[in-house]
PDB file of N, CA and C in Angstrom:
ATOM      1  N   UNK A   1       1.506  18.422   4.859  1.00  0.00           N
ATOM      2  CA  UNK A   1       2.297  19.315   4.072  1.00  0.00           C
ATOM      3  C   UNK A   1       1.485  19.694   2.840  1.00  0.00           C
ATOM      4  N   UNK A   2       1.761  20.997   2.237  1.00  0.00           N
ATOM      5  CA  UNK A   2       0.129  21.159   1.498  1.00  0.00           C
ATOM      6  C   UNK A   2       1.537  21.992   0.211  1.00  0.00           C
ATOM      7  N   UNK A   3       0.975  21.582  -0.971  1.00  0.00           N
ATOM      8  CA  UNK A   3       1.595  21.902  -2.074  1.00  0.00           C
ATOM      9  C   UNK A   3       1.381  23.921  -2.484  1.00  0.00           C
ATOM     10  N   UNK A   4       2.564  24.556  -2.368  1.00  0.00           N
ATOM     11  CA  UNK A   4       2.138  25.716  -2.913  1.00  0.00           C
ATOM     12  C   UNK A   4       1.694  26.357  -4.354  1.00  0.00           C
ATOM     13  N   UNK A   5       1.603  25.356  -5.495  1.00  0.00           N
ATOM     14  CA  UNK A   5       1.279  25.000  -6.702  1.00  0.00           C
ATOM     15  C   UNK A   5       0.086  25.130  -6.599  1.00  0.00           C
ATOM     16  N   UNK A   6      -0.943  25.548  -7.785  1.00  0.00           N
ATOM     17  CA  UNK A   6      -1.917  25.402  -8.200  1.00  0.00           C
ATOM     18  C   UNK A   6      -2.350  24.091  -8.895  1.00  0.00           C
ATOM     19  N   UNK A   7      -3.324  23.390  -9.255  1.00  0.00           N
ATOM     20  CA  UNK A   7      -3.015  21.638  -9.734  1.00  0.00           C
ATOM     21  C   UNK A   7      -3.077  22.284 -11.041  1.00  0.00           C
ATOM     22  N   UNK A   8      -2.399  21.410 -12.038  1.00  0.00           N
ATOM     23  CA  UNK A   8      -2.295  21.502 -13.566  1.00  0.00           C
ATOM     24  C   UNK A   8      -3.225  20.733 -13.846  1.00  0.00           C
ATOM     25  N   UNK A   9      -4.119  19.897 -13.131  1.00  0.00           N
ATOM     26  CA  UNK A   9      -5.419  19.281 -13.942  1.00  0.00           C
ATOM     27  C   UNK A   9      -6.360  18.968 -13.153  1.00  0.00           C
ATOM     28  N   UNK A  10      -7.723  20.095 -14.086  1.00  0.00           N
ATOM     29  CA  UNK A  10      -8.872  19.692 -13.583  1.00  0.00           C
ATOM     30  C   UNK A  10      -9.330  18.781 -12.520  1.00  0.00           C
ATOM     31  N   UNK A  11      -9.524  18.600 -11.215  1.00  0.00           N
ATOM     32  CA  UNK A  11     -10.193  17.725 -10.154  1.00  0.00           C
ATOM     33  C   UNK A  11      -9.176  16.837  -9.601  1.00  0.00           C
ATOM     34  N   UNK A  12      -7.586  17.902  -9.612  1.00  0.00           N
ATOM     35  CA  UNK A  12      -6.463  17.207  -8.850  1.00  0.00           C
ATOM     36  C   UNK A  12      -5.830  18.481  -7.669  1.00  0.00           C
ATOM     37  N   UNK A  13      -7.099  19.506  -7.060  1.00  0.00           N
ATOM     38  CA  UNK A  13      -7.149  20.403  -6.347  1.00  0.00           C
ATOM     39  C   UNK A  13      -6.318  19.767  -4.771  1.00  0.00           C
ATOM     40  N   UNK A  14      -5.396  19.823  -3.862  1.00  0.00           N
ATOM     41  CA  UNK A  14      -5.461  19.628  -2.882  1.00  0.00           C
ATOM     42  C   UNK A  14      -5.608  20.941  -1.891  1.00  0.00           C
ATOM     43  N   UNK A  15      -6.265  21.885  -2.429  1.00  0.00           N
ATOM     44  CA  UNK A  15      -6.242  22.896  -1.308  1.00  0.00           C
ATOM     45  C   UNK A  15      -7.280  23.265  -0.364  1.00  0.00           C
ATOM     46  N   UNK A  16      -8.066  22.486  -0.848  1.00  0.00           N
ATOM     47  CA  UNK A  16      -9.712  22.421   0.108  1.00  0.00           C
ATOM     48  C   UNK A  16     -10.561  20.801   0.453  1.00  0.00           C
ATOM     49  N   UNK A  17     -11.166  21.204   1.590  1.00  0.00           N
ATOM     50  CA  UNK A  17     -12.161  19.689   1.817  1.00  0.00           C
ATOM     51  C   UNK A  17     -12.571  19.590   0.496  1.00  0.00           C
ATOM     52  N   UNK A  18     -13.405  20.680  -0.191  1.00  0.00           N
ATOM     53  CA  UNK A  18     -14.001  20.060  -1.181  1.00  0.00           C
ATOM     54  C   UNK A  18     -13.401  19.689  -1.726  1.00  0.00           C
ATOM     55  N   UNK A  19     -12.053  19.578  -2.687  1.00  0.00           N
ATOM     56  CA  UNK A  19     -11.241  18.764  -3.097  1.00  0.00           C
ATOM     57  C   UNK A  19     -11.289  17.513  -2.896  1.00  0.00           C
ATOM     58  N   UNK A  20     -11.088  16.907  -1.919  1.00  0.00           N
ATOM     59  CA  UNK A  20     -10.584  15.724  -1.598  1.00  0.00           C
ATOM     60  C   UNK A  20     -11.768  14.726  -1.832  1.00  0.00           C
ATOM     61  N   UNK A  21     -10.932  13.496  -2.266  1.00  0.00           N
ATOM     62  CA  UNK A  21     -11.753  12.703  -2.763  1.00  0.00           C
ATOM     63  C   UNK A  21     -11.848  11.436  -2.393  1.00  0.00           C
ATOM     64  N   UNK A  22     -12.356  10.673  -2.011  1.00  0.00           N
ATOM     65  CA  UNK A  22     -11.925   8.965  -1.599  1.00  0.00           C
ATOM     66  C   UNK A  22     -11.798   8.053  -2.704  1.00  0.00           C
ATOM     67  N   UNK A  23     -11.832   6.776  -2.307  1.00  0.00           N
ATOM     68  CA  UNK A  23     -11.521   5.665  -3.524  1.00  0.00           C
ATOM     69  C   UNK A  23     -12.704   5.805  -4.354  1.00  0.00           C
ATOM     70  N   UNK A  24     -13.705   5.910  -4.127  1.00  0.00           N
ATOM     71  CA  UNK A  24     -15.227   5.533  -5.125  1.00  0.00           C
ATOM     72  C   UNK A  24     -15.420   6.824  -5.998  1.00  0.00           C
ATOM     73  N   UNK A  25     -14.415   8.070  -5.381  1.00  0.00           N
ATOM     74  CA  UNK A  25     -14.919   9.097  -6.296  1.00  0.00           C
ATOM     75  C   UNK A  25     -16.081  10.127  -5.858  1.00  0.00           C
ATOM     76  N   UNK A  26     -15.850   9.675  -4.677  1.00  0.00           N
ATOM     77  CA  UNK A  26     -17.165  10.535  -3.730  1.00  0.00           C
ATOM     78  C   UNK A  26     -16.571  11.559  -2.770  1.00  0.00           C
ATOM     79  N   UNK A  27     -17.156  12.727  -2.907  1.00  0.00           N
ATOM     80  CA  UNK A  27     -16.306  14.225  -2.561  1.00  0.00           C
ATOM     81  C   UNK A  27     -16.588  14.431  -0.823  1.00  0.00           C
ATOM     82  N   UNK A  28     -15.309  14.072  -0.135  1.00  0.00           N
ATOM     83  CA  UNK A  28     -15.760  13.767   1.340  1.00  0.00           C
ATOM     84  C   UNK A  28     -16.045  15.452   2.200  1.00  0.00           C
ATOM     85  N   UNK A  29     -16.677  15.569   2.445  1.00  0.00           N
ATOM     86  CA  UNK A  29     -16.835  17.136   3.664  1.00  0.00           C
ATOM     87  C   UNK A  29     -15.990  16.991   4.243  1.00  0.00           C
ATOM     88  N   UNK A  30     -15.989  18.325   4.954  1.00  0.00           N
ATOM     89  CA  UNK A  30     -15.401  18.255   6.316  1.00  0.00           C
ATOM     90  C   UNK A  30     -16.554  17.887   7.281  1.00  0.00           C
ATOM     91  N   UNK A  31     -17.693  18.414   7.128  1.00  0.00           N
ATOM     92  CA  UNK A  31     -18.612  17.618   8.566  1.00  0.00           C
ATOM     93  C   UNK A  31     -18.847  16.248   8.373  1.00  0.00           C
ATOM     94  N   UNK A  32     -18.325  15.201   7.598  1.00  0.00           N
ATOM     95  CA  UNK A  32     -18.155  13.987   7.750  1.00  0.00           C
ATOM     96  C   UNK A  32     -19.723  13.271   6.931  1.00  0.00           C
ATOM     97  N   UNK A  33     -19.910  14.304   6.396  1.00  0.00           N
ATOM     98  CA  UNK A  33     -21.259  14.049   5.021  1.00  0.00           C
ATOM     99  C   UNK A  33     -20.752  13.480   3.710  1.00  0.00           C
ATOM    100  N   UNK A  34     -21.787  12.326   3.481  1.00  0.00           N
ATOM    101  CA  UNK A  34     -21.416  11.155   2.527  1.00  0.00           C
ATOM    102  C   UNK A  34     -21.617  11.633   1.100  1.00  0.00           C
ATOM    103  N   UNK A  35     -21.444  10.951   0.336  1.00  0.00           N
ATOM    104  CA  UNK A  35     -21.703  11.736  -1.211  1.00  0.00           C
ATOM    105  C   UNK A  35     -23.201  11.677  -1.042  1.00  0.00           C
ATOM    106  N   UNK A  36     -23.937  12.552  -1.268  1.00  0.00           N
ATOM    107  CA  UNK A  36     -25.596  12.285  -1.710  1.00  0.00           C
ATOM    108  C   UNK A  36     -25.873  12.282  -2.609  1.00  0.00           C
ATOM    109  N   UNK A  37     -27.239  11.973  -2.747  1.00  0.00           N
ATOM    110  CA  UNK A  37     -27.508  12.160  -4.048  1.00  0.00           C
ATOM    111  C   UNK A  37     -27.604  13.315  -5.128  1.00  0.00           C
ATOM    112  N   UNK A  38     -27.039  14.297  -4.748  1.00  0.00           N
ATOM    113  CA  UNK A  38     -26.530  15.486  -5.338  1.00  0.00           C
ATOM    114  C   UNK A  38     -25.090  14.913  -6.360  1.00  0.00           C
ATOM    115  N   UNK A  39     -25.497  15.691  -7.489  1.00  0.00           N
ATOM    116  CA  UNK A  39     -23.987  15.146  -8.247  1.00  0.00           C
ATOM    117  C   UNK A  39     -24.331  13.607  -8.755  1.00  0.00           C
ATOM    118  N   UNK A  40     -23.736  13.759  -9.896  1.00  0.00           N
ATOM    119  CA  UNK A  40     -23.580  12.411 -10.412  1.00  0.00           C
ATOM    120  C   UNK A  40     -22.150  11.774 -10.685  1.00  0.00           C
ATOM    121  N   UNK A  41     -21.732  10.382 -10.473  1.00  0.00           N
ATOM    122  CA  UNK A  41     -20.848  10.106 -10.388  1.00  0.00           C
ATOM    123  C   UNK A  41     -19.671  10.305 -11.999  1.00  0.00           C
ATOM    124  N   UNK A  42     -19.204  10.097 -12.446  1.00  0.00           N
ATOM    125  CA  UNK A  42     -18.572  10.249 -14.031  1.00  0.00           C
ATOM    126  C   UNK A  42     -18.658   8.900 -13.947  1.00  0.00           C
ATOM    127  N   UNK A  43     -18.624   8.586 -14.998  1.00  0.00           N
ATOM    128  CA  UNK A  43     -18.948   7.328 -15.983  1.00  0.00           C
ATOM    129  C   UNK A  43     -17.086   6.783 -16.074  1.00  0.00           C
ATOM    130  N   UNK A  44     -17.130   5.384 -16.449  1.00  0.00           N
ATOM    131  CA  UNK A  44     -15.775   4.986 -16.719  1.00  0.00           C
ATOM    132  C   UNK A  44     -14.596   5.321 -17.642  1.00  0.00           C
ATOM    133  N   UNK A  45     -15.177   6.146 -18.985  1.00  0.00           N
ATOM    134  CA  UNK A  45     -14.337   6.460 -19.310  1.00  0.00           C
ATOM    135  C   UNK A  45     -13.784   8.113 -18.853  1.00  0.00           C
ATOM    136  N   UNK A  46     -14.913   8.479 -18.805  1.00  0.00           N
ATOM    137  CA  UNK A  46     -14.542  10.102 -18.029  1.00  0.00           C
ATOM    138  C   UNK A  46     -13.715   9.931 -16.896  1.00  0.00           C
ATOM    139  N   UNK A  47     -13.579   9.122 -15.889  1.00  0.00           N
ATOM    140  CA  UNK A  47     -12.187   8.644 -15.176  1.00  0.00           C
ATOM    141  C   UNK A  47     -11.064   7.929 -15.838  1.00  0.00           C
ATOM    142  N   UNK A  48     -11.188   6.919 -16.488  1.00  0.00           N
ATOM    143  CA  UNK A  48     -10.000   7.049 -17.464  1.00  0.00           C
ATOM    144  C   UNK A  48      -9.277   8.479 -18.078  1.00  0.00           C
ATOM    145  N   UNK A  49     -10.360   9.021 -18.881  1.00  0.00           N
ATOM    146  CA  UNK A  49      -9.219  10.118 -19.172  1.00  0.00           C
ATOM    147  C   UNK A  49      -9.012  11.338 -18.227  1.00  0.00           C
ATOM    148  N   UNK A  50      -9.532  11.023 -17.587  1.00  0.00           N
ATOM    149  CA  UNK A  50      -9.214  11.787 -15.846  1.00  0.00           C
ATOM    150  C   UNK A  50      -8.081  11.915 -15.252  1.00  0.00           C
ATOM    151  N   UNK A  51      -8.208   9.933 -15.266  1.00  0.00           N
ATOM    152  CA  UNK A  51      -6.464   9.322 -14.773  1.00  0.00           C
ATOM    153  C   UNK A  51      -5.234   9.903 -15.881  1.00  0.00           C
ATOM    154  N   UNK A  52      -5.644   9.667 -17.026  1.00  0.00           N
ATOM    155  CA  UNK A  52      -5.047   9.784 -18.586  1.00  0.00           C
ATOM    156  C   UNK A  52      -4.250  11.218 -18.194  1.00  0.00           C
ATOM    157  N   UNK A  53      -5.341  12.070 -18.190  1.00  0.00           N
ATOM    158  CA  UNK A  53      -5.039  13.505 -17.903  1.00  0.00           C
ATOM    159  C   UNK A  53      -3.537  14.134 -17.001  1.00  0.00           C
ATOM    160  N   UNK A  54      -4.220  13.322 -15.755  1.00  0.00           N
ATOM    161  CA  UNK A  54      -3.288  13.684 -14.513  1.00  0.00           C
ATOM    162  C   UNK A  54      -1.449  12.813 -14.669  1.00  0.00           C
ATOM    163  N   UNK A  55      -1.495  11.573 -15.193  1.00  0.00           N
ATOM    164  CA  UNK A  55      -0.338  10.805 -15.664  1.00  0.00           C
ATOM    165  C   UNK A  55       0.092  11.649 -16.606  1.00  0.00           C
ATOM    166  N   UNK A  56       0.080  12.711 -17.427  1.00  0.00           N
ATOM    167  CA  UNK A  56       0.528  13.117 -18.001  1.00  0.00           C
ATOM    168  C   UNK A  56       0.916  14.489 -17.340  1.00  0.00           C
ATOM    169  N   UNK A  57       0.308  15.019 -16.749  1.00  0.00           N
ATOM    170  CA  UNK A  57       0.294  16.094 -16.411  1.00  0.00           C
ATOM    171  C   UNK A  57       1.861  15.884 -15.133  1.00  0.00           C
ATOM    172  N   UNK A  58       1.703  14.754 -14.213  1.00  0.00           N
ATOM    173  CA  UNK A  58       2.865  14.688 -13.277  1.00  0.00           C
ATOM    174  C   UNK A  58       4.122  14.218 -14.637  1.00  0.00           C
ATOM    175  N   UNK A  59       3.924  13.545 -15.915  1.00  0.00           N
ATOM    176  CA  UNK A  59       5.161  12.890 -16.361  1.00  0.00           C
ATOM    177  C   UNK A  59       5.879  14.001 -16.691  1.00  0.00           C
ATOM    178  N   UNK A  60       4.877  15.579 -17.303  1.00  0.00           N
ATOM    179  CA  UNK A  60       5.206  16.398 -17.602  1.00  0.00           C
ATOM    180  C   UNK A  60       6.317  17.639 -16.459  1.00  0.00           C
ATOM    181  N   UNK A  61       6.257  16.475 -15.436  1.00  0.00           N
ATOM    182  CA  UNK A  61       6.908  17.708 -14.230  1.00  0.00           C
ATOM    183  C   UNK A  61       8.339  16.462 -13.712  1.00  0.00           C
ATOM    184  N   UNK A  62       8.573  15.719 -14.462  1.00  0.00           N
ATOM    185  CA  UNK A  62       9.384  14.781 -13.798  1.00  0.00           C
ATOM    186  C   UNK A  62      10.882  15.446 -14.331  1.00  0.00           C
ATOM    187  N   UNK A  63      11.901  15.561 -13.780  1.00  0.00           N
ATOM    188  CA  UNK A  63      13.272  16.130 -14.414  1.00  0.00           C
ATOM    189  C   UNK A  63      13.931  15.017 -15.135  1.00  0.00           C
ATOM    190  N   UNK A  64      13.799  14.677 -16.410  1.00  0.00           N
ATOM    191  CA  UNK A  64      14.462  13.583 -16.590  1.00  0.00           C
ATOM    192  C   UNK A  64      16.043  13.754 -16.712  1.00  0.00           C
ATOM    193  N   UNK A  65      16.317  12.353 -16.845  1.00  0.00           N
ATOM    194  CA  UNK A  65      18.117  12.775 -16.597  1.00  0.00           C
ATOM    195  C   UNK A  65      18.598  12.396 -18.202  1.00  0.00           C
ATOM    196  N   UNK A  66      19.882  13.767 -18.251  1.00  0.00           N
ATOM    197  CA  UNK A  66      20.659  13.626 -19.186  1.00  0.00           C
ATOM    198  C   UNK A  66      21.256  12.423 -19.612  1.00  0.00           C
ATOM    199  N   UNK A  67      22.197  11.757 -20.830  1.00  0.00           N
ATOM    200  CA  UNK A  67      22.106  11.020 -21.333  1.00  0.00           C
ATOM    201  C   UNK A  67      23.575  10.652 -20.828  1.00  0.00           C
ATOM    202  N   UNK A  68      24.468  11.155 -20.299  1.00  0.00           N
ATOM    203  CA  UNK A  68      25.513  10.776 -19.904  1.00  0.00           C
ATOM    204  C   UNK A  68      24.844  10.466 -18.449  1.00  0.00           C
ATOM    205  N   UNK A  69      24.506  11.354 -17.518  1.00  0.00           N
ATOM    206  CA  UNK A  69      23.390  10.959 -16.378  1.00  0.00           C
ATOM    207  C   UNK A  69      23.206   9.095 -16.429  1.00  0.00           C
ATOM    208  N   UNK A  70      22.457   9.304 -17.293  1.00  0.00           N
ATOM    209  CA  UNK A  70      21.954   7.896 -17.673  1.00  0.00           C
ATOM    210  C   UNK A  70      22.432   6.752 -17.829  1.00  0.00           C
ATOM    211  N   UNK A  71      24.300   7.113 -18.095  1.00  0.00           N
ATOM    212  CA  UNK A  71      25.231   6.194 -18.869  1.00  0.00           C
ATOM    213  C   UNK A  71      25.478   5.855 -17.125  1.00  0.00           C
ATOM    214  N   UNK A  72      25.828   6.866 -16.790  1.00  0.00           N
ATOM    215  CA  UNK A  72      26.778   7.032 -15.444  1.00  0.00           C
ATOM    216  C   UNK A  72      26.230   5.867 -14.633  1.00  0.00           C
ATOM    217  N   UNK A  73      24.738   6.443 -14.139  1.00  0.00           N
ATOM    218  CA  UNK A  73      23.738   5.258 -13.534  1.00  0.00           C
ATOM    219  C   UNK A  73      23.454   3.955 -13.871  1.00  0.00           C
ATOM    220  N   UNK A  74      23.350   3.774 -15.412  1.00  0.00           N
ATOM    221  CA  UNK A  74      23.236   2.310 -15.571  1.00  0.00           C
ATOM    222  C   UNK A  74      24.743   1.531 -15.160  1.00  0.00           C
ATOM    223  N   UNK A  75      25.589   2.806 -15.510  1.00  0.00           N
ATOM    224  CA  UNK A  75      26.987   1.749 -15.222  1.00  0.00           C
ATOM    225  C   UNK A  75      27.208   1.364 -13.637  1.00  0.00           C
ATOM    226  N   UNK A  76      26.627   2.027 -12.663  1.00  0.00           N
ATOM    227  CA  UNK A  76      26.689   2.516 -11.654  1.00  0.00           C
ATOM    228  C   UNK A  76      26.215   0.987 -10.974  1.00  0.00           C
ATOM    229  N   UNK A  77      25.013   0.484 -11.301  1.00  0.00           N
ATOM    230  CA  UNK A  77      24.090  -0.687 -11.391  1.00  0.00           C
ATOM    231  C   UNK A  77      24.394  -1.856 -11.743  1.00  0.00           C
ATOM    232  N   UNK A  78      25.333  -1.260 -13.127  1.00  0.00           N
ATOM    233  CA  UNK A  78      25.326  -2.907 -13.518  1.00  0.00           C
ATOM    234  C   UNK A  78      27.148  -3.659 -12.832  1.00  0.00           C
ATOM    235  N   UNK A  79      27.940  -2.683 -12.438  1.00  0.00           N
ATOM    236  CA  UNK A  79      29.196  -2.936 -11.531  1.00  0.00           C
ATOM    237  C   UNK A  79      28.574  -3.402 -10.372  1.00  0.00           C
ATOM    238  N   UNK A  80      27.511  -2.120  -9.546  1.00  0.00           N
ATOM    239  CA  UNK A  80      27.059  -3.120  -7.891  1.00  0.00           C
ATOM    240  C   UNK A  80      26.973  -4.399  -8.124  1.00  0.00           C
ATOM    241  N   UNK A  81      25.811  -4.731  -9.502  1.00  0.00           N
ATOM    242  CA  UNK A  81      24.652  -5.715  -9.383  1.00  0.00           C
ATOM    243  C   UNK A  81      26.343  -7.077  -9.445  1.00  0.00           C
ATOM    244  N   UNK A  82      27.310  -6.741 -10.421  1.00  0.00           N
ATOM    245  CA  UNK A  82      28.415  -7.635 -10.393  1.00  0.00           C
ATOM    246  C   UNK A  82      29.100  -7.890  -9.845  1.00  0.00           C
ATOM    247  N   UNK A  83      29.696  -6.882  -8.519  1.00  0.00           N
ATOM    248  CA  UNK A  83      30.039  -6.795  -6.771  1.00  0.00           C
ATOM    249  C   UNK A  83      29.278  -8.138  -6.205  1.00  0.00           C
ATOM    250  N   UNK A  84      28.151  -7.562  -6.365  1.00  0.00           N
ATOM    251  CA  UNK A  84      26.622  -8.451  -5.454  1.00  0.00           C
ATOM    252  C   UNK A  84      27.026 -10.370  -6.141  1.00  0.00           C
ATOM    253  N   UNK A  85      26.887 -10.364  -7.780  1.00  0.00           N
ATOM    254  CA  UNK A  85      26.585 -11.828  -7.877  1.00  0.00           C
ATOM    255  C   UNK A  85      28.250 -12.212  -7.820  1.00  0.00           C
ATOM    256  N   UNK A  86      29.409 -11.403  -7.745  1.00  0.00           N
ATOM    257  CA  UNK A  86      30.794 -12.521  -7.041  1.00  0.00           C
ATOM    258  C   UNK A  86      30.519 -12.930  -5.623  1.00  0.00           C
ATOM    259  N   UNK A  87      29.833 -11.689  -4.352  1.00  0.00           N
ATOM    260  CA  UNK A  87      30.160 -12.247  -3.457  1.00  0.00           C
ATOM    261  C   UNK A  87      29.273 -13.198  -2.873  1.00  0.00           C
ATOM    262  N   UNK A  88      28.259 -13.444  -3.696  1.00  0.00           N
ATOM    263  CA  UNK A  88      27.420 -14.266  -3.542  1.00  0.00           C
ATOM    264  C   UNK A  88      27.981 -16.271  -3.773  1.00  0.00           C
ATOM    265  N   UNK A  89      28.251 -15.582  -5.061  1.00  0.00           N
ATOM    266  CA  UNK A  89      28.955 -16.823  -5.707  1.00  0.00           C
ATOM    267  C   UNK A  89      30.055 -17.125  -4.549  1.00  0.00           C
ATOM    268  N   UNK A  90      30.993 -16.232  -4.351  1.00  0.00           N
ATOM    269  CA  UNK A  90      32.184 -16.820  -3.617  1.00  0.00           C
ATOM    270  C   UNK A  90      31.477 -17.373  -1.802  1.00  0.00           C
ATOM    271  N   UNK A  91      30.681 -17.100  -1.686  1.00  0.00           N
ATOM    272  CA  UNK A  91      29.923 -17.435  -0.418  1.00  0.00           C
ATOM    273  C   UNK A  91      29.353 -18.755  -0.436  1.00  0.00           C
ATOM    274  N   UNK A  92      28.445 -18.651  -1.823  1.00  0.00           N
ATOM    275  CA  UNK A  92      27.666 -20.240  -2.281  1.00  0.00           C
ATOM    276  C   UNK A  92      29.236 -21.479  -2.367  1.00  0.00           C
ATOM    277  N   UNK A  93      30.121 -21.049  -3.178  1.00  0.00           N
ATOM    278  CA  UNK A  93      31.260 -21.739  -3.259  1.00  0.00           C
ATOM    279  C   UNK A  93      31.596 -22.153  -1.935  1.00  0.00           C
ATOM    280  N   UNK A  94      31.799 -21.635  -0.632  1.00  0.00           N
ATOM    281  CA  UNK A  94      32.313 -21.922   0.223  1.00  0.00           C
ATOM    282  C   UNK A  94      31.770 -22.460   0.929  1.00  0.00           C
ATOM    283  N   UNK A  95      30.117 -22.011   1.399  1.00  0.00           N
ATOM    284  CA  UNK A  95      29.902 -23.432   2.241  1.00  0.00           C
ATOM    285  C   UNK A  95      29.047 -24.325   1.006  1.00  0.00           C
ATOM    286  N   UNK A  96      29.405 -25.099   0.265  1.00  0.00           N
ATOM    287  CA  UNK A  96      29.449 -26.128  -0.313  1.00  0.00           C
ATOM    288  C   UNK A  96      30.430 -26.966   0.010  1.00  0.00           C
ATOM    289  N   UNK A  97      31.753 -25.754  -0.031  1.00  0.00           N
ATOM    290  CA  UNK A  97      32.911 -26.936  -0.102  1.00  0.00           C
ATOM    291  C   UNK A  97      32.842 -27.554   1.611  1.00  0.00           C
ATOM    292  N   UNK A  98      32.252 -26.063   2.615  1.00  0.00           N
ATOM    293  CA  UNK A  98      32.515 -26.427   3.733  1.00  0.00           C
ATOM    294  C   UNK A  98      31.377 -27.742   4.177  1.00  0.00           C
ATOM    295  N   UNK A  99      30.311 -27.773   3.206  1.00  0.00           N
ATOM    296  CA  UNK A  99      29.313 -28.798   3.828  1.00  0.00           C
ATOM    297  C   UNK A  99      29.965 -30.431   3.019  1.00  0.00           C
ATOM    298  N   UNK A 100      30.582 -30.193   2.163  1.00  0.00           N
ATOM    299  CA  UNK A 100      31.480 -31.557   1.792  1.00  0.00           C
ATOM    300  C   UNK A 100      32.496 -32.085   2.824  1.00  0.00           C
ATOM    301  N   UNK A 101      32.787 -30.995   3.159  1.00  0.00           N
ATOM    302  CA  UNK A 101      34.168 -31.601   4.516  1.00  0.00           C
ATOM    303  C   UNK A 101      33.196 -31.441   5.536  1.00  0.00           C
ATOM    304  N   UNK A 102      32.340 -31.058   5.656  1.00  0.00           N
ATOM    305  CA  UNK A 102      31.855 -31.925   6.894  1.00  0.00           C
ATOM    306  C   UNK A 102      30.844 -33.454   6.931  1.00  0.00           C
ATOM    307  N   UNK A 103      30.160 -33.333   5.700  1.00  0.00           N
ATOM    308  CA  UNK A 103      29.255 -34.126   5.662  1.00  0.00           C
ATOM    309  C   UNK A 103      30.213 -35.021   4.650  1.00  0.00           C
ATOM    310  N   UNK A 104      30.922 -34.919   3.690  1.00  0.00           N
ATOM    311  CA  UNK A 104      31.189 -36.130   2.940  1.00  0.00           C
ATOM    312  C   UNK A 104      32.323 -36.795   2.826  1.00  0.00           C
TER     313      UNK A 104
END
C-alpha cells in the first residue's frame, strides 16, 4: 500500500527503490546492489537528528484528542480496569474457599 502524501522530511521518501533503506542505512536497488563505496554513510549525530526530525514530523500529524475525549477514555479504563480487579478478586476468593473444603 503506497502513501499518496509527499514525505514531510528529508530521506523519509517511500515512493521509489531509491528511497528505501535497510537497518545500516544503506540505500538498497532494485537490482539487488549493495551500498558501495559510492556515498558516505552520515555520522551519528546526523541520524539522530534525522530520527529527531522525522518523530516530530509524524507527532506533528497525530489527531490528538479533546479534553473531554480524554476524560471520557480515562474514565472508560479506569471502570473496565475495576470490572477486571472484582472479578478477579471474586474468583481468587472462591477457589480458596473451594481449596479449604476440599483440602482442609
Amino acid at each position: 500500500m503506497r502513501r499518496t502524501s509527499g514525505p514531510d522530511v528529508p530521506g523519509t521518501a517511500t515512493d521509489g527503490w531509491d528511497a528505501v533503506t535497510d537497518v545500516r542505512g544503506a540505500t538498497a536497488l532494485p537490482d539487488g546492489g549493495g551500498s558501495g563505496s559510492s556515498g558516505s554513510r552520515p555520522g551519528p549525530l546526523a541520524r539522530l537528528s534525522l530520527f529527531y526530525r522525522q518523530v516530530v514530523a509524524e507527532l506533528r500529524k497525530v489527531i490528538w484528542p479533546t479534553r473531554k475525549e480524554l476524560i471520557t477514555y480515562t474514565t472508560v479504563v479506569i471502570v473496565f480496569v475495576l470490572v477486571v480487579i472484582a472479578y478477579v478478586s471474586v474468583l481468587d476468593l472462591g477457589f480458596g474457599r473451594l481449596s479449604l473444603w476440599v483440602f482442609g
